[in-house]
Protein backbone atom coordinates (compact mmCIF):
# COMPACT_ATOMS: atom_id res chain seq x y z
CA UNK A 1 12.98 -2.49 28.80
CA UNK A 2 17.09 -2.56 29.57
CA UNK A 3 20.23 -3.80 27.51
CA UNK A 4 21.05 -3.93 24.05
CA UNK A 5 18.71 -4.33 21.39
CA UNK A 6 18.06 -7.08 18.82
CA UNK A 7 16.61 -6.93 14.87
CA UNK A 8 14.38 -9.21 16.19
CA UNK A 9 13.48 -7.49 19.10
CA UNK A 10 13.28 -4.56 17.59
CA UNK A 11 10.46 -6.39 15.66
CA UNK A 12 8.61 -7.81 18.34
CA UNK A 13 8.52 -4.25 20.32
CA UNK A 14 7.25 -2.80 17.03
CA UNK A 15 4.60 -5.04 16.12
CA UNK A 16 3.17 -4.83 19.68
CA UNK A 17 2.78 -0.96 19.47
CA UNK A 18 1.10 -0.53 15.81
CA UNK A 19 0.33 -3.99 15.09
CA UNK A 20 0.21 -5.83 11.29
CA UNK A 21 0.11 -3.38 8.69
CA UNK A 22 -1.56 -5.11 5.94
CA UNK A 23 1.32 -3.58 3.74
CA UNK A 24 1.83 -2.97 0.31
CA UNK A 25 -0.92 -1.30 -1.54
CA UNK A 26 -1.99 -2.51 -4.48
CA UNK A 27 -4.88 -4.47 -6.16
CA UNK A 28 -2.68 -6.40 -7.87
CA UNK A 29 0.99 -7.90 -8.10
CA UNK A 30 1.66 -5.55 -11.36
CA UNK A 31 -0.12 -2.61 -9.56
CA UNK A 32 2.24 -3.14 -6.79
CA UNK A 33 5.47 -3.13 -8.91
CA UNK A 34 3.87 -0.14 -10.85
CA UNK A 35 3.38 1.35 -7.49
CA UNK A 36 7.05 0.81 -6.45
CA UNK A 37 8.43 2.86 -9.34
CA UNK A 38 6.20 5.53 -9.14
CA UNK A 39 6.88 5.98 -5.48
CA UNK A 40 10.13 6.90 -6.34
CA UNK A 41 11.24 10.33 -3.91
CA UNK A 42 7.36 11.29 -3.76
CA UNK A 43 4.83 10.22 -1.12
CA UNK A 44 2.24 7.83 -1.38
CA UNK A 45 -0.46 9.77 -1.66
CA UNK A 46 0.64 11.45 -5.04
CA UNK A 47 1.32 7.50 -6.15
CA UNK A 48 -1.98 6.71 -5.55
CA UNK A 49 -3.76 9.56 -7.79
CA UNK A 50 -1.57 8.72 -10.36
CA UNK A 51 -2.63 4.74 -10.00
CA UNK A 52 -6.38 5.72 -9.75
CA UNK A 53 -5.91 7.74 -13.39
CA UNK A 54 -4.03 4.80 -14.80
CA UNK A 55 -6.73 2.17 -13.41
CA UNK A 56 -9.76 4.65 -14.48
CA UNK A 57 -8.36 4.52 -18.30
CA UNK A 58 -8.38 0.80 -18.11
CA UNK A 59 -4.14 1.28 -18.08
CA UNK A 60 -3.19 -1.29 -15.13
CA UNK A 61 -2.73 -4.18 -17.28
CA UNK A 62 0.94 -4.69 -18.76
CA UNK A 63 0.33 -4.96 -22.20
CA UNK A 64 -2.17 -1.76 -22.41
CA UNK A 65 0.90 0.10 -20.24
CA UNK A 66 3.16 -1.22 -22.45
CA UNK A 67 1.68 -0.33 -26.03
CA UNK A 68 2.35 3.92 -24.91
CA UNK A 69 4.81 5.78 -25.79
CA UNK A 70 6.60 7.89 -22.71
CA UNK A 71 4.59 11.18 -24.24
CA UNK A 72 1.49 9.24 -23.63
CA UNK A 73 1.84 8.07 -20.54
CA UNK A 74 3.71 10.86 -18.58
CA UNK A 75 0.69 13.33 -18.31
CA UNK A 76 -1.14 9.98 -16.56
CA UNK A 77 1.59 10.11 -13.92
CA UNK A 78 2.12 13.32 -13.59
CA UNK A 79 1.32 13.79 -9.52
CA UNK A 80 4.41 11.75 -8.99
CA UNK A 81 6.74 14.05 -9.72
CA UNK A 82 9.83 13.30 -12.31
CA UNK A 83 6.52 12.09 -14.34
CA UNK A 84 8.57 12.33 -17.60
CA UNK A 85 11.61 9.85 -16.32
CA UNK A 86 9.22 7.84 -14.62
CA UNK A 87 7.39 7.07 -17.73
CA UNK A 88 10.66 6.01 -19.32
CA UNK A 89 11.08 3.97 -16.06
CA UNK A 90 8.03 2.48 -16.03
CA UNK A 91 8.37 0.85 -20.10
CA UNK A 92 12.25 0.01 -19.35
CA UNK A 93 10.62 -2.05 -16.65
CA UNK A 94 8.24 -3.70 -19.12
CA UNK A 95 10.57 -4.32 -21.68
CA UNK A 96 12.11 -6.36 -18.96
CA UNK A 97 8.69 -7.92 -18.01
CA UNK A 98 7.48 -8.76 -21.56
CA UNK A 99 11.02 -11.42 -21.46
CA UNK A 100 8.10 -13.08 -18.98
CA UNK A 101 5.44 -13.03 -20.66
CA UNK A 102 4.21 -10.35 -18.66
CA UNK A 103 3.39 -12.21 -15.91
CA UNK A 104 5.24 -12.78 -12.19
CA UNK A 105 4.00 -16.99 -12.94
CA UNK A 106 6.15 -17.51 -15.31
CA UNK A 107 9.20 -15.74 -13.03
CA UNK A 108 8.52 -18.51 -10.55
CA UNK A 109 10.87 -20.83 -11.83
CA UNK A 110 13.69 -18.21 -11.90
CA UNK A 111 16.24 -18.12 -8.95
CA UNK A 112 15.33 -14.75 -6.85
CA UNK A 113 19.27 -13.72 -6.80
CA UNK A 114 18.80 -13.86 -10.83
CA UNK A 115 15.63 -11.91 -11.24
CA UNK A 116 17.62 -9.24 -8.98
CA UNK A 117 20.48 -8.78 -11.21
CA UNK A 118 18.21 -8.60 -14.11
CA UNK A 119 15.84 -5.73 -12.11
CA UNK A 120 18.43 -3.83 -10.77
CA UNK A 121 19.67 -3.96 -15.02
CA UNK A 122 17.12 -2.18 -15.89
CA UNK A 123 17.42 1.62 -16.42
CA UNK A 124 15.50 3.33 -13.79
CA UNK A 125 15.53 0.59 -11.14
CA UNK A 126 17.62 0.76 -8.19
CA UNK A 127 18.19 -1.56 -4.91
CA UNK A 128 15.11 -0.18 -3.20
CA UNK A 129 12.77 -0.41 -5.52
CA UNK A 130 13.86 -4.14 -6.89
CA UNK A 131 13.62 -5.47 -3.68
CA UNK A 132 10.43 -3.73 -3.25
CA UNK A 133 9.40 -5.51 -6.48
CA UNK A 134 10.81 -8.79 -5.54
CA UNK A 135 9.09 -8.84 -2.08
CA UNK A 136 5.85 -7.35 -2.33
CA UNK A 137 5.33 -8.51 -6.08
CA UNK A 138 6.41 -11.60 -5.94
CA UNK A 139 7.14 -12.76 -2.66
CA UNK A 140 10.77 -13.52 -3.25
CA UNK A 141 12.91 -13.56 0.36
CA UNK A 142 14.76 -10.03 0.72
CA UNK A 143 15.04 -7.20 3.15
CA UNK A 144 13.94 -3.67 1.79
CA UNK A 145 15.83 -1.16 3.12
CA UNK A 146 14.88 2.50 2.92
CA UNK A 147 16.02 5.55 4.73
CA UNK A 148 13.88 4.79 7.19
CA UNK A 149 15.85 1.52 7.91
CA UNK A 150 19.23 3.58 7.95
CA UNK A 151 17.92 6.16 10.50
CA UNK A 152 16.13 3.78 12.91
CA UNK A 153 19.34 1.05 12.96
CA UNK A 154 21.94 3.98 13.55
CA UNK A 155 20.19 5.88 16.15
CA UNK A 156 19.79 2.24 18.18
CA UNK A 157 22.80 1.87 17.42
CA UNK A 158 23.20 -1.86 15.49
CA UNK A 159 24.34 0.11 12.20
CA UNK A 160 26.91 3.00 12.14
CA UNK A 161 25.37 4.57 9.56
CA UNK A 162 28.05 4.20 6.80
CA UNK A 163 26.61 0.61 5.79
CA UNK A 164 26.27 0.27 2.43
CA UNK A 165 22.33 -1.04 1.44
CA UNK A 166 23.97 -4.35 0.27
CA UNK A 167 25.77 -4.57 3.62
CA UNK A 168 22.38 -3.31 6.08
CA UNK A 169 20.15 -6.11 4.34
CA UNK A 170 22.79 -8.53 4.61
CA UNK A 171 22.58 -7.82 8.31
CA UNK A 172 18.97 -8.18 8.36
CA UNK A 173 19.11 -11.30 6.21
CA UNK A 174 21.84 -13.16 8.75
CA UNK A 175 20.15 -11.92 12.21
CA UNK A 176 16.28 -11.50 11.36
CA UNK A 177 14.08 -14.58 11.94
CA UNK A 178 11.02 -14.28 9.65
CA UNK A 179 10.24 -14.85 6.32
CA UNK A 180 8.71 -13.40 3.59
CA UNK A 181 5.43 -12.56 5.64
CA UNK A 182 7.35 -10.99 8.61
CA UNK A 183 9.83 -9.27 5.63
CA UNK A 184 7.03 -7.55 4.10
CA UNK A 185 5.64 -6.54 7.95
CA UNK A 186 8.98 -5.47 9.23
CA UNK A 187 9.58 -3.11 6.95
CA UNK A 188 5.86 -1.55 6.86
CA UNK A 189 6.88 -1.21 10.47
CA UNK A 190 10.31 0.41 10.36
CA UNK A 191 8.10 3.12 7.39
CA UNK A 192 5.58 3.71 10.01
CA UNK A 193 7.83 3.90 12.93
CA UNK A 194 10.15 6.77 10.95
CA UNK A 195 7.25 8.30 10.09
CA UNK A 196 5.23 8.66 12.91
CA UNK A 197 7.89 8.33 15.94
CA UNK A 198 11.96 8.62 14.79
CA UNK A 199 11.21 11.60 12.79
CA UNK A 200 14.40 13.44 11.96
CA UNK A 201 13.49 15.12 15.15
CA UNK A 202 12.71 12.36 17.12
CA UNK A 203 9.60 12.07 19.36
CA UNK A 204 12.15 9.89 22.01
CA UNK A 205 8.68 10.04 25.02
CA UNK A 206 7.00 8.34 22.28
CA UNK A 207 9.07 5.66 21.73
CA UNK A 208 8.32 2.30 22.63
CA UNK A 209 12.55 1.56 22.13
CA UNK A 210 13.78 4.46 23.41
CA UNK A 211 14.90 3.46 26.94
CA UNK A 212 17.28 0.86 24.92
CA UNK A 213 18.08 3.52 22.88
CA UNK A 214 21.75 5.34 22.92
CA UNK A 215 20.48 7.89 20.68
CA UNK A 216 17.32 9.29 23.05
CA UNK A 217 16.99 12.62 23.52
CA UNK A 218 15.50 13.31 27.35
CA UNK A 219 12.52 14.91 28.06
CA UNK A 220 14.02 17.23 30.20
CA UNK A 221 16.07 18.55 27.35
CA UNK A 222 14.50 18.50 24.27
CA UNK A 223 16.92 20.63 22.52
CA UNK A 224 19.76 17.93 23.10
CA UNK A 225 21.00 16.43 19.57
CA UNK A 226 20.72 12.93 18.25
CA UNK A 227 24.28 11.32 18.79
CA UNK A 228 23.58 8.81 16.48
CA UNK A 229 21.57 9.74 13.13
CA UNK A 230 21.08 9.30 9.69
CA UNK A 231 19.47 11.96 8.50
């Protein structure tokens, strides 16, 4: 594999090493936008001991969730880290969700570059995690981006690395073929790929991109820095 890479190529190549991820985690649509808040600069693992106390007092239902006060509910979610913001977080978010009902049906109707605006409003909530919501909860058309995203792109060298997040899922909305399925598998891809392969110290004779790559560090010097890189 020669020349310059594509989004969508970078897909394909991706997909063929690890294969669908079956990704987000969560029982349900409100788990999952639960999930994205509490996910917030802590790993999943932590997120998910904090869901499994939440689900085991009968909590993962928006109402319930709702009725607590941020003293109540912050010893709950307390593995996540920031467990006393994240409480306030979590109710700002359903003060926004009780304005539907409490339910992702009756956001159908809206227009998805509305509900954004209206997520992103909401104290607690930033890009990431409202496109997280808006794709994984409710299956609305947009690109997450994550650090993950940021390193990957710059280090193949289609982003600089001073993008904006607005401007990097622009990109990805104008070049990237798929929809909301290959959205949602994309960027379980780009996670696991950051993760597991373009670490901040990159694993380059692991890399199913890395002879495309301007950024690869050789084998025969594994010392030699990452030209391009973010972070």
């Amino acid at each position: 594999m020669t020349g310059v890479l594509t989004v969508n190529r970078v897909y394909d190549l991706l997909l063929r090493e690890y294969g669908p991820q079956h990704w987000w985690p969560g029982r349900t649509d409100f788990e999952v936008a639960i999930g994205a808040i509490l996910t917030q600069s802590v790993s999943w693992k932590n997120v998910e001991s904090a869901i499994r106390t939440l689900r085991g007092e009968r909590l993962l239902h928006p109402r319930r969730l709702h009725a607590l006060g941020a003293r109540e509910l912050a010893p709950l979610i307390r593995p996540t880290g920031y467990f006393n913001q994240k409480a306030k977080k979590l109710l700002n978010f359903l003060d926004w969700f009780r304005g539907y009902g409490y339910s992702f049906a009756k956001a159908a109707g809206a227009d998805t570059a509305i509900l954004r605006e209206e997520l992103l409003a909401v104290n607690g909530i930033g890009p990431e995690t409202a496109d997280s919501i808006l794709l994984y909860a409710m299956g609305r058309k947009v690109f997450v981006v994550d650090a993950y995203t940021r390193r990957v792109f710059t280090r193949l060298g289609i982003l600089l690395g001073s993008e904006s997040y607005d401007a990097i899922q622009r990109m990805f909305h104008a070049r990237f073929r798929g929809g909301v399925p290959e959205y949602n598998e994309y960027h379980a891809l780009i996670v696991n790929h950051g993760k597991e392969v373009c670490r901040k110290r990159p694993l380059c004779g692991r890399c199913r991109l890395a002879r495309a790559c301007p950024s690869r560090v050789s084998e025969s010097d594994p010392a030699a820095s990452i030209t391009r890189t973010a972070g």
